[in-house]
C-alpha atoms as a PDB file:
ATOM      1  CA  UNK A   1    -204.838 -78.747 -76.172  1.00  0.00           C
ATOM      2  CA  UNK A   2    -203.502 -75.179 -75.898  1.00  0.00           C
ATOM      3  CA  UNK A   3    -201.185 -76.031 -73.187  1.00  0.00           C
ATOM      4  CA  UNK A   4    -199.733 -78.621 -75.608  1.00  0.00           C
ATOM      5  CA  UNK A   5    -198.995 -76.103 -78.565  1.00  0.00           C
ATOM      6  CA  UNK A   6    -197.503 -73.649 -76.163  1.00  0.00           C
ATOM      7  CA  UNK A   7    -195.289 -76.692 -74.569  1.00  0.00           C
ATOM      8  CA  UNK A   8    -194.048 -77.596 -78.225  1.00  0.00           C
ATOM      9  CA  UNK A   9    -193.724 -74.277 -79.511  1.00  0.00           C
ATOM     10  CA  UNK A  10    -191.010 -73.808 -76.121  1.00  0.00           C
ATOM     11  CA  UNK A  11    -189.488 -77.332 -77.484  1.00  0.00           C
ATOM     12  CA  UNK A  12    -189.048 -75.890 -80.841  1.00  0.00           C
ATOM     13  CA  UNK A  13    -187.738 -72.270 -79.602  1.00  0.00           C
ATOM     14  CA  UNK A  14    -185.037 -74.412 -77.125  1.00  0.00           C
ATOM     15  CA  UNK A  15    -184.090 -76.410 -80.209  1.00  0.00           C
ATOM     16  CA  UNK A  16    -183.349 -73.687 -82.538  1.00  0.00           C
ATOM     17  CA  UNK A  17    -181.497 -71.517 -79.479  1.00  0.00           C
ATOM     18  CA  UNK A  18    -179.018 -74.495 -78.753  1.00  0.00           C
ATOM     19  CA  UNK A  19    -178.851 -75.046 -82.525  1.00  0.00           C
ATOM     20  CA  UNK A  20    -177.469 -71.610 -83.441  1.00  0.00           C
ATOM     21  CA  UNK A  21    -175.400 -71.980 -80.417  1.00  0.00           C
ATOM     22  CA  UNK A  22    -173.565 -74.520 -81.755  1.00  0.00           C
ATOM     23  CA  UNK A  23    -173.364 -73.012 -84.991  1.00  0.00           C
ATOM     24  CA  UNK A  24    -171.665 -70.301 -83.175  1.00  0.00           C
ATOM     25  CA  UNK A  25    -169.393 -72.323 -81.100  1.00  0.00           C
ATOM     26  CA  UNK A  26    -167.927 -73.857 -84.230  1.00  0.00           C
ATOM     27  CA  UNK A  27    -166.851 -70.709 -85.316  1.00  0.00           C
ATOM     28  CA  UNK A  28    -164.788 -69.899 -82.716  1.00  0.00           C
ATOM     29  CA  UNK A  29    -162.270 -71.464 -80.609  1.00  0.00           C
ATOM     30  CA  UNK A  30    -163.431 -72.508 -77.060  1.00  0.00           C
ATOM     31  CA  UNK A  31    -161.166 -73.060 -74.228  1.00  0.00           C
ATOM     32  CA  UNK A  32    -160.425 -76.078 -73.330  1.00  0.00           C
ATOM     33  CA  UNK A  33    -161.133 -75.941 -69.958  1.00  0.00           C
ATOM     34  CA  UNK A  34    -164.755 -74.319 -71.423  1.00  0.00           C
ATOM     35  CA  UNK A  35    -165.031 -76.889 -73.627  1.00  0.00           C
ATOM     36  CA  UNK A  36    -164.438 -80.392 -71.904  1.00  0.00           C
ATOM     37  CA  UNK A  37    -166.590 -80.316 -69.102  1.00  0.00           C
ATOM     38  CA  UNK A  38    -169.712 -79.656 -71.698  1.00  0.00           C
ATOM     39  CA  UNK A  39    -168.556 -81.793 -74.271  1.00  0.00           C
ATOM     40  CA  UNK A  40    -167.880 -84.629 -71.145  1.00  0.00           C
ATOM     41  CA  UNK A  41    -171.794 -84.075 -70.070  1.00  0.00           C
ATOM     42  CA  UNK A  42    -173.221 -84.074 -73.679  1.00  0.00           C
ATOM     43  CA  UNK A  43    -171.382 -87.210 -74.729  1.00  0.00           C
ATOM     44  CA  UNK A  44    -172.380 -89.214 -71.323  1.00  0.00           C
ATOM     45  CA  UNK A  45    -176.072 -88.075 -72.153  1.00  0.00           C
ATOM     46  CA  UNK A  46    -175.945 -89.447 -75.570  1.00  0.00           C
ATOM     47  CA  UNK A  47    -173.612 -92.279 -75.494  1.00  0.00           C
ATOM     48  CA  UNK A  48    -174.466 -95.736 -73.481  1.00  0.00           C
ATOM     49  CA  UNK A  49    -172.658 -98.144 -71.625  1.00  0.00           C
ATOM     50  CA  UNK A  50    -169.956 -99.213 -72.564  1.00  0.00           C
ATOM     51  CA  UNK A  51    -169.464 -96.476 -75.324  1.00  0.00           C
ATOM     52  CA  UNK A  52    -169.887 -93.504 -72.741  1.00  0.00           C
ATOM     53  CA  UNK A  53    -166.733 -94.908 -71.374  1.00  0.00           C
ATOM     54  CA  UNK A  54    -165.138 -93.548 -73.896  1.00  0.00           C
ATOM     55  CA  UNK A  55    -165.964 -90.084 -73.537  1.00  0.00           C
ATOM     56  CA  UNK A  56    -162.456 -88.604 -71.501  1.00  0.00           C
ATOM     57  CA  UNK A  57    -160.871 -88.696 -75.001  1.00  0.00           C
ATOM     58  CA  UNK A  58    -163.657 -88.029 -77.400  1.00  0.00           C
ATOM     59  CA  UNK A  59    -163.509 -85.225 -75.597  1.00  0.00           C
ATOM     60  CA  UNK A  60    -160.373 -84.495 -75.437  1.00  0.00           C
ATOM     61  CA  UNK A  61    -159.797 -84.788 -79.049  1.00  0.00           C
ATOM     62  CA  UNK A  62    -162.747 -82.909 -80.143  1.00  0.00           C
ATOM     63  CA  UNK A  63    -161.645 -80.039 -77.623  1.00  0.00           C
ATOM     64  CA  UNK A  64    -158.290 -79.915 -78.671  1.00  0.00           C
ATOM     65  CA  UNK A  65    -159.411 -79.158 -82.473  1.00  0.00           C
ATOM     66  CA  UNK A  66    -159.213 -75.871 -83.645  1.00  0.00           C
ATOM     67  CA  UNK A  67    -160.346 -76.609 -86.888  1.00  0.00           C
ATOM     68  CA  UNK A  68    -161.894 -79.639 -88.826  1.00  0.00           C
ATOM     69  CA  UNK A  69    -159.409 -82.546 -88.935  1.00  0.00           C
ATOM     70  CA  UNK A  70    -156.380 -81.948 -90.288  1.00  0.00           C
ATOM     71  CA  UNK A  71    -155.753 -82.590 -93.984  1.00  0.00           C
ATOM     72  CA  UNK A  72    -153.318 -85.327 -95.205  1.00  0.00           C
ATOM     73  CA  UNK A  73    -152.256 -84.987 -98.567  1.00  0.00           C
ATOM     74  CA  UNK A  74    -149.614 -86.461-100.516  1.00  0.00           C
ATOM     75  CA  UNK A  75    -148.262 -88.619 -97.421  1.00  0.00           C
ATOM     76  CA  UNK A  76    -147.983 -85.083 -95.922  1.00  0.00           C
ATOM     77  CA  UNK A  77    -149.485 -84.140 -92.779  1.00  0.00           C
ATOM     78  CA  UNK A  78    -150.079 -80.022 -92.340  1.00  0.00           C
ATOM     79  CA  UNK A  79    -150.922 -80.311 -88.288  1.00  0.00           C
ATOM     80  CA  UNK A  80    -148.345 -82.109 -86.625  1.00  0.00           C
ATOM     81  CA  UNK A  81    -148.451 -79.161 -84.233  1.00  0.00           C
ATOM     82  CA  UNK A  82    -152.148 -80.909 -83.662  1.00  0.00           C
ATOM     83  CA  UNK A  83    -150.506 -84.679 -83.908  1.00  0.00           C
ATOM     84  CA  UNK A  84    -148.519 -83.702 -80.997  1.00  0.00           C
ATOM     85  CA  UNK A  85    -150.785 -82.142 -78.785  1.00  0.00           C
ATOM     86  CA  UNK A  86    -153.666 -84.954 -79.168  1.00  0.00           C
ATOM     87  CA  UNK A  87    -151.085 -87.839 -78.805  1.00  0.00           C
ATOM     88  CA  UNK A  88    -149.129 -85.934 -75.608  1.00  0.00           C
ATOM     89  CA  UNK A  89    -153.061 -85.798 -74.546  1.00  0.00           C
ATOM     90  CA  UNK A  90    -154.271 -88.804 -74.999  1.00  0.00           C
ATOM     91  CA  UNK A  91    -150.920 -90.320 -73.349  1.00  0.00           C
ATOM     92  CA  UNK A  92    -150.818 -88.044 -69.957  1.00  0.00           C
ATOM     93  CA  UNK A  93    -153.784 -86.412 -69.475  1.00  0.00           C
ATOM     94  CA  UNK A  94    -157.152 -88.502 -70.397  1.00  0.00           C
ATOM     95  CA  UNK A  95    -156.662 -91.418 -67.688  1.00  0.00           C
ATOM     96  CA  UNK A  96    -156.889 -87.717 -65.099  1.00  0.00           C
ATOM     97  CA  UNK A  97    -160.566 -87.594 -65.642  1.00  0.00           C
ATOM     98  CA  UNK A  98    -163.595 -89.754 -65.681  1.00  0.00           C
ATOM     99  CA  UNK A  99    -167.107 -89.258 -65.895  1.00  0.00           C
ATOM    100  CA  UNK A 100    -167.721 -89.488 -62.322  1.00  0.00           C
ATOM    101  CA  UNK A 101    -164.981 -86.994 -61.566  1.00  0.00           C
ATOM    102  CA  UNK A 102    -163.923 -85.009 -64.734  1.00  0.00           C
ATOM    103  CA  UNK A 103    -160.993 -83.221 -63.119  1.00  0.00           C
ATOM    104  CA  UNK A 104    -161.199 -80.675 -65.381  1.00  0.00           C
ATOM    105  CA  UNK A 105    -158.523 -78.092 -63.804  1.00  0.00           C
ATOM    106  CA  UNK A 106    -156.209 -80.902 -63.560  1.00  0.00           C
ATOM    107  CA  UNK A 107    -156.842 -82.266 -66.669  1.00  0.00           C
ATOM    108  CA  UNK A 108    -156.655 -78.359 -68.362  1.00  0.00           C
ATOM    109  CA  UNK A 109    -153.164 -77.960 -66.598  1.00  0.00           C
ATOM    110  CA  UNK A 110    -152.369 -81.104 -68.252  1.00  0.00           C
ATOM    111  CA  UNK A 111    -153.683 -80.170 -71.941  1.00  0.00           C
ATOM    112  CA  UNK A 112    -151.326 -76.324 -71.436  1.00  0.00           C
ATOM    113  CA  UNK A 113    -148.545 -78.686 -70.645  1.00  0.00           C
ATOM    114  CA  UNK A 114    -148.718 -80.757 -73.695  1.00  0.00           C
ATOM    115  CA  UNK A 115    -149.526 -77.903 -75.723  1.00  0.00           C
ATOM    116  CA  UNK A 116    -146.363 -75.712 -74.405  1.00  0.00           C
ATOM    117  CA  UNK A 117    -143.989 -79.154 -75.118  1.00  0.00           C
ATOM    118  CA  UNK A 118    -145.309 -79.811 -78.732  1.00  0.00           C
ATOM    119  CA  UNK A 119    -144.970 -76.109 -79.464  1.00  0.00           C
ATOM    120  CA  UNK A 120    -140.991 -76.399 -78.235  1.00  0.00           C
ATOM    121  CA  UNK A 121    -140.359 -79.091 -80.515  1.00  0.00           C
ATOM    122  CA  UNK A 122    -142.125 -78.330 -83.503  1.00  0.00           C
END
């Protein structure tokens, strides 16, 4: 019986470690290249077949956010900036990685790329 207490206290410690971990994260920018490979092995984890097949560009999109999605008022979109970057993404760099392979220097490289064009043309 005591072994079980001390087994879900530990459960409830881990729980409220990662959760103000994530609080934290949210806060502050991660790089991308940070960023992906986690987000890649928490979304396999909680996603199934075929849904987890998804996960190259959930992931990409959620690492390329800065902020929470951008705003569009008034037919007027604030974050083309972010537009740009998740489109150029999406387009060039997502089919790089999979879940087996994740690629993630390549796919990085590929991310700076996009995000050095859509700051050129904006």
């Amino acid at each position: 019986m005591e072994s079980k207490r001390v087994a879900m206290l530990v459960a409830v410690m881990i729980v409220m470690v990662i959760g103000n971990l994530l609080a934290q994260t949210e806060a502050q920018k991660i790089p991308f290249k940070d960023c992906y490979p986690a987000c890649l092995i928490e979304c396999k984890a909680e996603s199934k077949f075929p849904k987890y097949l998804k996960c190259p560009f959930t992931c990409t999109k959620t690492c390329l956010q800065q902020s929470p999605l951008p705003s569009v008022s008034s037919n007027n979109i604030d974050d083309s900036d972010y537009f740009c970057k998740l489109g150029c993404a999406t387009y060039h760099c997502v089919s790089l990685s999979s879940l087996q392979n994740p690629n993630v220097e390549s796919v990085s490289a590929c991310v700076d790329s996009c995000s050095n064009k859509c700051t050129k043309k904006n």
